[in-house]
Protein backbone atom coordinates (compact mmCIF):
# COMPACT_ATOMS: atom_id res chain seq x y z
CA UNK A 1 0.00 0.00 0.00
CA UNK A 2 1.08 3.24 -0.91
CA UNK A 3 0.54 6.77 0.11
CA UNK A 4 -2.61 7.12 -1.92
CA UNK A 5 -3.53 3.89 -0.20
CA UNK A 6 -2.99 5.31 2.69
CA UNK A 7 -4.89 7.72 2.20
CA UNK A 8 -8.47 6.15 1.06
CA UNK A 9 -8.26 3.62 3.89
CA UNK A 10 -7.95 6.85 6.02
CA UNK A 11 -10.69 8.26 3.82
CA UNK A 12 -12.83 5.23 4.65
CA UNK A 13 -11.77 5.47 8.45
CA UNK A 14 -13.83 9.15 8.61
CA UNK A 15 -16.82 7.87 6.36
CA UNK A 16 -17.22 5.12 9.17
CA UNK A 17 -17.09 6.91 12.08
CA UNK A 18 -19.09 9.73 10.67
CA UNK A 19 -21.48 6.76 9.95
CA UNK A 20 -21.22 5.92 13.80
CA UNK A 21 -21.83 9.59 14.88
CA UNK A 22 -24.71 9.63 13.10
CA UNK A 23 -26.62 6.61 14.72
CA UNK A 24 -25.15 7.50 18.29
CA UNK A 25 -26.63 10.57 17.32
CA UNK A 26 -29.88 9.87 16.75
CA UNK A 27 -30.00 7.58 19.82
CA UNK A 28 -28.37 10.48 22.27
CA UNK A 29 -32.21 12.68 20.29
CA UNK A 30 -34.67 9.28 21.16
CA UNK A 31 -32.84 8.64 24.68
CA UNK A 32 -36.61 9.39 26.23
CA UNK A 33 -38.47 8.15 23.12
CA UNK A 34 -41.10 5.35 24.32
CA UNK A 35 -39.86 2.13 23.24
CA UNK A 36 -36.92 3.23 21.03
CA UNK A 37 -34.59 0.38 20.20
CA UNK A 38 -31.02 2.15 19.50
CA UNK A 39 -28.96 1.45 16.45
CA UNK A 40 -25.45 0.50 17.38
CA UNK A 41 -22.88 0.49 14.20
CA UNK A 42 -20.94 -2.41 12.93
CA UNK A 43 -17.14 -1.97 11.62
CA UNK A 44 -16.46 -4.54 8.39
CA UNK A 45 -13.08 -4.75 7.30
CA UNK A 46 -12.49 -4.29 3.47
CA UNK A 47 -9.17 -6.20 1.72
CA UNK A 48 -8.16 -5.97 -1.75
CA UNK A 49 -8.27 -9.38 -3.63
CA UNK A 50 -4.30 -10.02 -3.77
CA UNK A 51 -2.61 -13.27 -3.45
CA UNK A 52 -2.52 -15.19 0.19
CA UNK A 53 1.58 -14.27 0.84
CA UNK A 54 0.25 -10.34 -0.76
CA UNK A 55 -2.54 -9.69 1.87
CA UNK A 56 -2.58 -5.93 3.15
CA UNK A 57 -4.81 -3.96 5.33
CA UNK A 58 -7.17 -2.61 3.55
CA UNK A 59 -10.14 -0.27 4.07
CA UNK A 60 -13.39 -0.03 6.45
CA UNK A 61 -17.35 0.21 6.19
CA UNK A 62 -19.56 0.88 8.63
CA UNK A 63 -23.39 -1.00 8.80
CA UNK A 64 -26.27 -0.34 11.38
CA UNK A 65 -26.82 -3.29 13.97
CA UNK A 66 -30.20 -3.34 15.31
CA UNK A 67 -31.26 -4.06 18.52
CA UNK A 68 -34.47 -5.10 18.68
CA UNK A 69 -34.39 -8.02 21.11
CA UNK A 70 -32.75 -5.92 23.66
CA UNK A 71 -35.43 -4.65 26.46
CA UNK A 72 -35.45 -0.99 27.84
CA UNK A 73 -36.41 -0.55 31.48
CA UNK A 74 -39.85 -0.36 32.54
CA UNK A 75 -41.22 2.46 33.87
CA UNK A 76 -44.35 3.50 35.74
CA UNK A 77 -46.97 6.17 34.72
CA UNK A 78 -49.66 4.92 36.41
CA UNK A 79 -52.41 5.06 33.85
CA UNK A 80 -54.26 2.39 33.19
CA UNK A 81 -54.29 2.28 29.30
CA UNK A 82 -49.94 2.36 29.11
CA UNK A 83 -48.82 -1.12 28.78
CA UNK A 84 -45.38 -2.33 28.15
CA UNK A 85 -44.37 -6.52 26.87
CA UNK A 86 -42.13 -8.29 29.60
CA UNK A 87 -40.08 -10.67 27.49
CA UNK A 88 -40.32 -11.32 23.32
CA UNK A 89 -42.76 -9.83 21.25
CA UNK A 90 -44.51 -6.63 19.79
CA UNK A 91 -47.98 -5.12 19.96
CA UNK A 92 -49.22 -5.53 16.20
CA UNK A 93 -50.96 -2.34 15.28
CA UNK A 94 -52.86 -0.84 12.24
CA UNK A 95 -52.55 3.12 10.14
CA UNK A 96 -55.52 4.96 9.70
CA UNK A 97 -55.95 4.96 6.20
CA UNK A 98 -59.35 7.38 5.59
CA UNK A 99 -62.82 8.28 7.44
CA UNK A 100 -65.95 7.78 5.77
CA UNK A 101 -68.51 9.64 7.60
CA UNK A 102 -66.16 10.25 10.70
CA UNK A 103 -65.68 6.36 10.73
CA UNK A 104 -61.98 5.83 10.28
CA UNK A 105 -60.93 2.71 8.38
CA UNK A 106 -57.72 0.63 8.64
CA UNK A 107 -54.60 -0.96 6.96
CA UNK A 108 -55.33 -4.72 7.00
CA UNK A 109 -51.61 -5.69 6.94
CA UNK A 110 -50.19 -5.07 10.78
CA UNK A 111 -47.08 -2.87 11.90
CA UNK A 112 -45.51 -4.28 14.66
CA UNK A 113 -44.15 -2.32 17.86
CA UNK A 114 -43.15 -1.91 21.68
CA UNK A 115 -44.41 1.96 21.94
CA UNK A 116 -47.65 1.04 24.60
CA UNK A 117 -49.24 4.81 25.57
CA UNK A 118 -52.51 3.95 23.99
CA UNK A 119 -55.73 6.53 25.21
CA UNK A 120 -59.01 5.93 24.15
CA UNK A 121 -59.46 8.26 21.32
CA UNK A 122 -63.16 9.75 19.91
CA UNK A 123 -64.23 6.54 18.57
CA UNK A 124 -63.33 4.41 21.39
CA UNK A 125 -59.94 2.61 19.72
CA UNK A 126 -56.92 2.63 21.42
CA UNK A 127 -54.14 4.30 19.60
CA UNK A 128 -50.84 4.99 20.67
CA UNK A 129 -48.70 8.70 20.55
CA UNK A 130 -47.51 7.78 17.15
CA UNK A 131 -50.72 7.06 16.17
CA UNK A 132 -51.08 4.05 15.50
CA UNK A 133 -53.77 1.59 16.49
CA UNK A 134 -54.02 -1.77 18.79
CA UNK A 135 -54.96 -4.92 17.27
CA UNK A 136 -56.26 -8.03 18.93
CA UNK A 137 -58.87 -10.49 19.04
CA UNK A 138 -62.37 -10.29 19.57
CA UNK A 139 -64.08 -11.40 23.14
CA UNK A 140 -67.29 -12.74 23.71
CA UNK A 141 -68.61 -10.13 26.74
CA UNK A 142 -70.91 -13.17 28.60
CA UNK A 143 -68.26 -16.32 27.83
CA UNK A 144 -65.14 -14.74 27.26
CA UNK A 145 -64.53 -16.91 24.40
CA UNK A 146 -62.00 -15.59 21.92
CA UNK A 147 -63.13 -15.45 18.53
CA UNK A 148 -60.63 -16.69 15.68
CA UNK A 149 -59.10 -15.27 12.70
CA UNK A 150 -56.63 -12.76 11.75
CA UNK A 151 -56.38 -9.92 14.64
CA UNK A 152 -58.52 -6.57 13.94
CA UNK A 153 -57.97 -3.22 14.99
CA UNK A 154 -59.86 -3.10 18.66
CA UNK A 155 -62.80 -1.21 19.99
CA UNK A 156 -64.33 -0.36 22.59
CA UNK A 157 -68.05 -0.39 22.40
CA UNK A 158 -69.16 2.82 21.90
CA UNK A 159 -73.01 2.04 23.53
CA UNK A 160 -74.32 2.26 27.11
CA UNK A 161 -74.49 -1.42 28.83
CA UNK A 162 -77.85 -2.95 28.99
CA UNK A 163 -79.06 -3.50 32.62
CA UNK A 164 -79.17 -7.12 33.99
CA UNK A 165 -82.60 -8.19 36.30
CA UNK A 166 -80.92 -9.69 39.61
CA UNK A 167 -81.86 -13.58 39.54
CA UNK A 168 -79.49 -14.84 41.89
CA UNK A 169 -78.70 -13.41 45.80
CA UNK A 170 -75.79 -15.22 47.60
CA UNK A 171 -76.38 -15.03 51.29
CA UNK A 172 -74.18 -16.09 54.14
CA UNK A 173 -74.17 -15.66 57.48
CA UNK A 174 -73.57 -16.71 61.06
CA UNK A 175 -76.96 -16.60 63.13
CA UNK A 176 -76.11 -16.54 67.35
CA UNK A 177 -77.50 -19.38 69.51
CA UNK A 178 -78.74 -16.98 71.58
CA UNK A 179 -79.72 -13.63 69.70
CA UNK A 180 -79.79 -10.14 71.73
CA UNK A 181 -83.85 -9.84 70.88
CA UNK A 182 -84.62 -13.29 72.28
CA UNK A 183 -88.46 -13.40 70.73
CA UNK A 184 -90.27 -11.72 68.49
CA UNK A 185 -93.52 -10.66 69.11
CA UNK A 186 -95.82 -13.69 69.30
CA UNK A 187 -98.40 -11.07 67.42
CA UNK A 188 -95.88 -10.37 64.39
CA UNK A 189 -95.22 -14.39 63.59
CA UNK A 190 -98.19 -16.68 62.38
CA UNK A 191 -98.29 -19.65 65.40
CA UNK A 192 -95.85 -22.62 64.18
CA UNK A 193 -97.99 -26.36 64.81
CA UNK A 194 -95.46 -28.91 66.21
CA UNK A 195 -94.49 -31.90 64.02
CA UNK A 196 -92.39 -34.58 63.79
CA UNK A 197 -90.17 -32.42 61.21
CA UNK A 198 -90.30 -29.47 63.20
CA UNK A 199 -91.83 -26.17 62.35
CA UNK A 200 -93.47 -25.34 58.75
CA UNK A 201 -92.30 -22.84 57.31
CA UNK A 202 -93.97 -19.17 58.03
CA UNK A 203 -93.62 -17.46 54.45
CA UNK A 204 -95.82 -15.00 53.70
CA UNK A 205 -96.02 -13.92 57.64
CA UNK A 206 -96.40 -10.29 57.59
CA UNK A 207 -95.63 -7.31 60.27
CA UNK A 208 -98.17 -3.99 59.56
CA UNK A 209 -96.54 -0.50 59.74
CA UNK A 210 -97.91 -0.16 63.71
CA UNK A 211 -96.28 -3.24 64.60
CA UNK A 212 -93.01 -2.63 63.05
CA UNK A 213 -91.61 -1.16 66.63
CA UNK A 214 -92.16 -4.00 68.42
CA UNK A 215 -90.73 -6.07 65.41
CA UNK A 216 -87.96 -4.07 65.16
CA UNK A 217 -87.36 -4.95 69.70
CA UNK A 218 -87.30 -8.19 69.29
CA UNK A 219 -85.39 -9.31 66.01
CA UNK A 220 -81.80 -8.43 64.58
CA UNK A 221 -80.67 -6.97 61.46
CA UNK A 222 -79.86 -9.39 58.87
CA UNK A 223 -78.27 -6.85 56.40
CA UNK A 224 -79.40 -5.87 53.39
CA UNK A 225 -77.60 -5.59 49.42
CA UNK A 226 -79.56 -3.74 46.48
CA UNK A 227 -81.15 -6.23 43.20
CA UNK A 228 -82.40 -4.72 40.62
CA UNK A 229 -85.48 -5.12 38.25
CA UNK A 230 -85.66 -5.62 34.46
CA UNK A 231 -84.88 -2.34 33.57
CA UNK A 232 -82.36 -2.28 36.24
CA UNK A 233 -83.83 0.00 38.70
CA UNK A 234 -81.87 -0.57 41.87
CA UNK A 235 -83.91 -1.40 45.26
CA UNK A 236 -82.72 -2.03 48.74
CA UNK A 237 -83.33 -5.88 50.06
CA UNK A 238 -83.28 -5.16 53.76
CA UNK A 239 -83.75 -8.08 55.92
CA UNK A 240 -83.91 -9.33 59.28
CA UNK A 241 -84.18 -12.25 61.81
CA UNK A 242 -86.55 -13.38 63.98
CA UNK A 243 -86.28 -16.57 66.27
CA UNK A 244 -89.56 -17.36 67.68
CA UNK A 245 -90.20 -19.04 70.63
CA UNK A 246 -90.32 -22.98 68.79
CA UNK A 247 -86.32 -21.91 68.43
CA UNK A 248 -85.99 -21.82 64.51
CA UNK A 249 -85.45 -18.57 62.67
CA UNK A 250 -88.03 -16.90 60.50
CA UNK A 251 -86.02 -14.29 57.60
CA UNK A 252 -88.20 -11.11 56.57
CA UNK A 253 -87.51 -8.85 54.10
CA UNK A 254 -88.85 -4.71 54.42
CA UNK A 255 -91.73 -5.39 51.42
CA UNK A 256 -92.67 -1.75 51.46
CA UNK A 257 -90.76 0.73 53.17
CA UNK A 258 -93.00 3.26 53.49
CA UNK A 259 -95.87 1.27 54.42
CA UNK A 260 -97.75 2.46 57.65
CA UNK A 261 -101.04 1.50 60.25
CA UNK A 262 -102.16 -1.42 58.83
CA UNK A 263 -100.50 -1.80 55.83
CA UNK A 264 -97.86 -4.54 55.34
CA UNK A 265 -94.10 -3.78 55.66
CA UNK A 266 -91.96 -6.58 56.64
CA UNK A 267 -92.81 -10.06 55.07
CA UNK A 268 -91.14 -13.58 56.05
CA UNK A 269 -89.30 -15.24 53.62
CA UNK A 270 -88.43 -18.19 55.02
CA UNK A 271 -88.21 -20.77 58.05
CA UNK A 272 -84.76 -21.45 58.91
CA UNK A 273 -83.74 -24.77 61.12
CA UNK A 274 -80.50 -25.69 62.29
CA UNK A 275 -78.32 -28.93 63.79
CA UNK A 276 -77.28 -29.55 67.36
CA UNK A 277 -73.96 -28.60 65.49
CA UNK A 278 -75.13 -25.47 63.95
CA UNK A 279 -75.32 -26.61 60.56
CA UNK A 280 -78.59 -25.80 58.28
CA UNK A 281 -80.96 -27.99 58.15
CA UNK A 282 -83.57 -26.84 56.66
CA UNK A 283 -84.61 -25.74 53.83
CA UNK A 284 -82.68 -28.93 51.99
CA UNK A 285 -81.26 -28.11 49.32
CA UNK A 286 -80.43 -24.63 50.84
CA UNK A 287 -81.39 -22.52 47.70
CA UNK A 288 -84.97 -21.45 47.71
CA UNK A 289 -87.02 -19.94 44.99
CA UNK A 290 -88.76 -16.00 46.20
CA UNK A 291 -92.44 -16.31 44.79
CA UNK A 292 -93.36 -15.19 41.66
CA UNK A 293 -95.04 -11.78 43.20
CA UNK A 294 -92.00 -11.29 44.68
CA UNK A 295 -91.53 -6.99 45.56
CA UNK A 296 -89.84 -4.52 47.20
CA UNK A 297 -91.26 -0.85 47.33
CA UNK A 298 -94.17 -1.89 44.53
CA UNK A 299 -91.56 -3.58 41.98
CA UNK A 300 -91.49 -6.71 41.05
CA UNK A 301 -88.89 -8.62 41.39
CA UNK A 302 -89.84 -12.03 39.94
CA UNK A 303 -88.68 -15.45 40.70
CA UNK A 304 -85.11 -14.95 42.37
CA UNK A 305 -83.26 -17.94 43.60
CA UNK A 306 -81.72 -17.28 47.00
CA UNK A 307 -78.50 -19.29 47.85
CA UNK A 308 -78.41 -19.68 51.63
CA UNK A 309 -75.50 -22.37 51.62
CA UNK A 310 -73.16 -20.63 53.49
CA UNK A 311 -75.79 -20.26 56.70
CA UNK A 312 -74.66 -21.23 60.23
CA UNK A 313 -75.88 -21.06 63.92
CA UNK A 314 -72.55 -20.88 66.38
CA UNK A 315 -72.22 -19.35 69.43
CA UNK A 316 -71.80 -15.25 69.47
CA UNK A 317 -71.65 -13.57 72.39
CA UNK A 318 -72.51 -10.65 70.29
CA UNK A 319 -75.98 -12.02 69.83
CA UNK A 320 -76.26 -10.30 66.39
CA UNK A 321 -75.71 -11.82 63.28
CA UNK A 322 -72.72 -11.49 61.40
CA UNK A 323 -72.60 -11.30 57.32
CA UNK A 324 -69.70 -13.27 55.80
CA UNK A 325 -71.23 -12.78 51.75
CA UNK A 326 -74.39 -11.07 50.50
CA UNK A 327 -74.11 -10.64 46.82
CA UNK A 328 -76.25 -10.73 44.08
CA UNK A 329 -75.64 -10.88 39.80
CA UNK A 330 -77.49 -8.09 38.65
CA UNK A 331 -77.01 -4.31 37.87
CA UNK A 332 -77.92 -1.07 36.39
CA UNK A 333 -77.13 0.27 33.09
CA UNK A 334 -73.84 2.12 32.42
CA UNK A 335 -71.43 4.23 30.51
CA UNK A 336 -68.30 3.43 29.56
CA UNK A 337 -65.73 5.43 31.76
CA UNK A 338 -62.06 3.70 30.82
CA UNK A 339 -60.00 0.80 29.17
CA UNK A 340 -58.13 -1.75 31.85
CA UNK A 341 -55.84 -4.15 30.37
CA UNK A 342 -55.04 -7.47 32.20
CA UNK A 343 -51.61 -8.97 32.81
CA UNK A 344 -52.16 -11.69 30.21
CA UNK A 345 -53.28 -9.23 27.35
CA UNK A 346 -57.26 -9.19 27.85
CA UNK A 347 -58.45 -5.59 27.75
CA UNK A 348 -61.81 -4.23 29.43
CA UNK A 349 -63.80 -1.70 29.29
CA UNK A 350 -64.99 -0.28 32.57
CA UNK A 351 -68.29 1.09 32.96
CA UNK A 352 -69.78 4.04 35.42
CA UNK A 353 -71.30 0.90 37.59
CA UNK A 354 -68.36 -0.49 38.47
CA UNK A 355 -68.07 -3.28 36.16
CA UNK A 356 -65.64 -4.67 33.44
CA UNK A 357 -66.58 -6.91 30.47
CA UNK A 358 -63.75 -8.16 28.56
CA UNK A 359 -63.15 -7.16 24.83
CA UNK A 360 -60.26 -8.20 22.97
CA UNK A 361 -57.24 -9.74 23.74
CA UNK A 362 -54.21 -7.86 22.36
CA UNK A 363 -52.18 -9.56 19.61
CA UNK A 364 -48.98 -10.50 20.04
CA UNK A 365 -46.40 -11.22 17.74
CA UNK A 366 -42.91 -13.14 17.55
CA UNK A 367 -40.35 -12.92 14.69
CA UNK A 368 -37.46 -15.64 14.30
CA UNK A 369 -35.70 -13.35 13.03
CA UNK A 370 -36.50 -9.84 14.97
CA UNK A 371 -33.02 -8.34 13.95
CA UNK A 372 -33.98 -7.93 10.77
CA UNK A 373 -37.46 -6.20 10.83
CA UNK A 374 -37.39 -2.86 9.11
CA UNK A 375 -37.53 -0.56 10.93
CA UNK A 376 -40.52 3.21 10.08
CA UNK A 377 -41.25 5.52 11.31
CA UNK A 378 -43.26 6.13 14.84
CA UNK A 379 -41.48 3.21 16.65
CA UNK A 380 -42.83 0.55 14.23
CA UNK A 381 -41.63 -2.16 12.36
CA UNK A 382 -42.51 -3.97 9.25
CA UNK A 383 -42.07 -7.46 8.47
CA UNK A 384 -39.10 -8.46 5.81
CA UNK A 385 -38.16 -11.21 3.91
CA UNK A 386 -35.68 -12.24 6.48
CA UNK A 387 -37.77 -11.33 9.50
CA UNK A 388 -40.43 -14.03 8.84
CA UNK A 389 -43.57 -14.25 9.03
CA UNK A 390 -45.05 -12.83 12.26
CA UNK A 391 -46.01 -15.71 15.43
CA UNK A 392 -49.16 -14.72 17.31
CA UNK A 393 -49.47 -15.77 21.03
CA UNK A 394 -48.39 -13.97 23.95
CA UNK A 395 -46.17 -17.09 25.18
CA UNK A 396 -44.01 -16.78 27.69
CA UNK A 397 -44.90 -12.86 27.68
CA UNK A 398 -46.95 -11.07 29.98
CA UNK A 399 -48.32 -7.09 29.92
CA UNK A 400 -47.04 -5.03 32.24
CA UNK A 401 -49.67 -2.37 32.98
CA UNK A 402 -49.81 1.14 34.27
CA UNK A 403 -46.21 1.89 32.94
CA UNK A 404 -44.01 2.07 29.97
CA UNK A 405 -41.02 0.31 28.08
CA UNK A 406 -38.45 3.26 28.12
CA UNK A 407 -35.91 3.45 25.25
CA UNK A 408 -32.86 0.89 25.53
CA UNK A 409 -30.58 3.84 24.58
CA UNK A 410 -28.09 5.12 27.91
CA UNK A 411 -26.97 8.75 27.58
CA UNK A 412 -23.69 7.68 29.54
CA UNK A 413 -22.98 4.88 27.13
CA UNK A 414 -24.02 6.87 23.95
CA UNK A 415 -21.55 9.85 25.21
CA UNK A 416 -18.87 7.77 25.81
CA UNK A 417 -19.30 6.28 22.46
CA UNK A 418 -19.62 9.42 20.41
CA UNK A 419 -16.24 10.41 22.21
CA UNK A 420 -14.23 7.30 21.11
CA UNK A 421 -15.75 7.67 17.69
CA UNK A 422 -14.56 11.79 17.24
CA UNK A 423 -10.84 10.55 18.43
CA UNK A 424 -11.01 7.91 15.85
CA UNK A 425 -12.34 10.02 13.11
CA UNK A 426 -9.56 12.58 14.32
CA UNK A 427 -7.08 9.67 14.22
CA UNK A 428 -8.03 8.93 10.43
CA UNK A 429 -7.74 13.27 9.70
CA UNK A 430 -4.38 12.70 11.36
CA UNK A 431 -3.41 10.13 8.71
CA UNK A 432 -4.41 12.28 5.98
CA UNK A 433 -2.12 14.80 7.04
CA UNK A 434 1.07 12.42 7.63
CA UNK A 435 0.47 11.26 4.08
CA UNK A 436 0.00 14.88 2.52
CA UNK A 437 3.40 15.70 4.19
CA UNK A 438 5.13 12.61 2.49
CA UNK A 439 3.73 13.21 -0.77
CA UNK A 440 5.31 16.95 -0.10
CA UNK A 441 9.08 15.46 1.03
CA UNK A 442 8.51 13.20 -2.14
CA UNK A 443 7.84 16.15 -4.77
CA UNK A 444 10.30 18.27 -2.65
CA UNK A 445 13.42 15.43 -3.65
CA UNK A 446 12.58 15.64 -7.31
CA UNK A 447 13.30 19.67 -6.84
């Protein structure tokens, strides 16, 4: 190699590094860009084609490395709808193409990225700060069943949803042995005829409006949870227990709240008979059926099965009795209010009454060869020829939610790299200007 050789492998040198400054650059600009993957820069030697005993250094190039396998630190936001993958994989997502009538349509072929701030946006699909849109898989609300097929851009349903009549109430509870109103009122409970299977039952036992003080002496509150009719009207099931003087327990419900004199207010439910052991006895099975006329306040509640499973009689020395479970399935209607996202990848949508129904479940993709997708704009990638073709299934993944997937780029590595790069790019300058001297001593012996 000669001077001139010299020269363009020093030539080279500076075209590299000034290839490496400008990826460290741009990594140093997306250090805080969510789910950035920086480029690092790959040095390939160049050697002219010269016999095996000839072989001289040659030149350099420089290539971009990706690293797109290589996690950046999670961090937390707090919000609900941010979401970051622990482990392989990429959110696919979808480009508004155009809006027809303010309804936007979609690419059909998926972009594939880490970036998870996705917000709700006016039609209720999550899209992300680039602007790109979630894709997933479609969930049956009631069975949670995923449906199958290619993944779809996801949304949230943009209706109200419908109210549910209560048909089940779950109630559990410890009765005392000895309660801290002893008796009821031998005036409020129809008279119970011995037999040899103990007490009937007293359903349909009422207490008027001017007896409810005396009722109210000599029973104990039994709690109470709100069911709901068919257009999901709420209503207060108040309750309370009476143990009459043949030792079982009657349970009455407050039929009419505002009832007074005559009129009824409090109706028994049901007969309740324990074991020396303070099991329930009776009713068997232990889920009874409210009548058909079934009300509260003047609204009918129909045919509601009441679970009493759960019911026991041990000692309390508080004499009151104490609620372990009173629920019920039924509720109001509702607005949507928010997106939650599960750890496994199932999103919700939370309504204004509390509850969730699932959705989607996001899509998840795997390449075999990751390093190689190409890389757009936004944080997104696009499947190549030698990516492969994209894997759905979260696998061994799981969603990490209320934070974000910062960028994998370290300002104190990046710095320290872009200062070894300027002293070799100075180093290569250097060797221009040793050769340009030589090349002057040279011209200066022919003078």
């Amino acid at each position: 190699m000669g001077i001139f050789g010299a020269m363009e492998t020093a030539v080279s040198g500076m075209q590299a590094q000034a290839y490496a400054l400008d990826n460290i650059s741009g990594n140093i600009a997306n250090s805080q860009t969510i789910g950035y993957k920086r480029i690092d820069t790959s040095f390939q030697d160049l050697i002219p084609d010269l016999g095996v005993s000839s072989q001289i250094t040659g030149g350099v190039n420089a290539a971009s490395q990706s690293t797109n396998s290589v996690a950046g630190a999670f961090q937390s936001t707090g919000v609900n709808s941010n979401v970051a993958i622990s482990g392989d994989g990429y959110f696919a997502v979808s480009r508004q193409t155009t809006s027809v009538s303010g309804n936007p349509t979609f690419e059909s072929t998926p972009y594939f990225t880490r970036r998870g701030d996705f917000t709700l946006d006016k039609n209720n699909n999550l899209v992300n700060g680039a602007g790109y849109y979630l894709m997933g898989y479609s969930v049956d609300p009631t069975t949670g069943v995923v449906s199958s097929g290619e993944p779809t851009t996801i949304q949230l349903p943009t209706g109200d949803m419908a109210p549910k009549a209560t048909t089940t109430v779950t109630y559990q509870g410890n009765l005392p042995t000895t309660p801290a109103n002893p008796v009821a009122p031998v005036t409020a409970l129809a008279p119970a005829t011995a037999s040899s299977d103990g007490p009937p039952p007293v359903t349909g036992t009422t207490v008027s409006g001017d007896g409810e003080s005396s009722f109210l002496n000599a029973t104990i509150a039994g709690g109470s949870v709100t069911v709901y009719d068919q257009s999901g009207t709420p209503v207060n099931l108040q309750t309370r227990w009476a143990k009459n003087s043949s030792g079982t327990w009657d349970l009455y419900y407050e039929s009419n709240s505002t009832a007074t004199g005559t009129n009824t207010k409090w109706t028994c439910l049901q007969n309740f008979q324990f074991d020396a052991g303070g099991k329930l006895s009776s009713p068997n099975p232990a889920t009874v059926t409210a009548p058909t006329s079934f009300s509260i306040d003047g609204k009918t509640l129909g045919a509601i099965s009441l679970n009493f499973s759960g019911m026991s009689q041990y000692g309390d020395t508080s004499g009151q009795f104490r609620t372990t479970n009173i629920a019920q399935d039924g509720h109001s209607s509702a607005s949507l209010t928010g997106v939650q996202f599960g750890d496994k990848g199932r999103i919700y949508a939370l309504y204004s009454n509390g509850l969730q129904e699932p959705v989607a479940d996001i899509a998840i993709a795997k390449f075999s060869g990751d390093q190689a997708l190409k890389r757009l704009d936004g944080g997104v990638y696009q499947q190549s020829d030698q990516s492969g073709e994209p894997i759905y299934g979260a696998g061994d993944s799981n969603i990490l939610v209320g934070g974000l997937e910062a960028s994998n780029a370290d300002i104190s590595q990046e710095f320290s790299a872009m200062i070894a790069t300027q002293q070799a790019y100075s180093a290569n300058a250097k060797v221009i200007t040793a050769a340009q001297q030589m090349m002057t001593e040279a011209i200066d012996v022919i003078r």
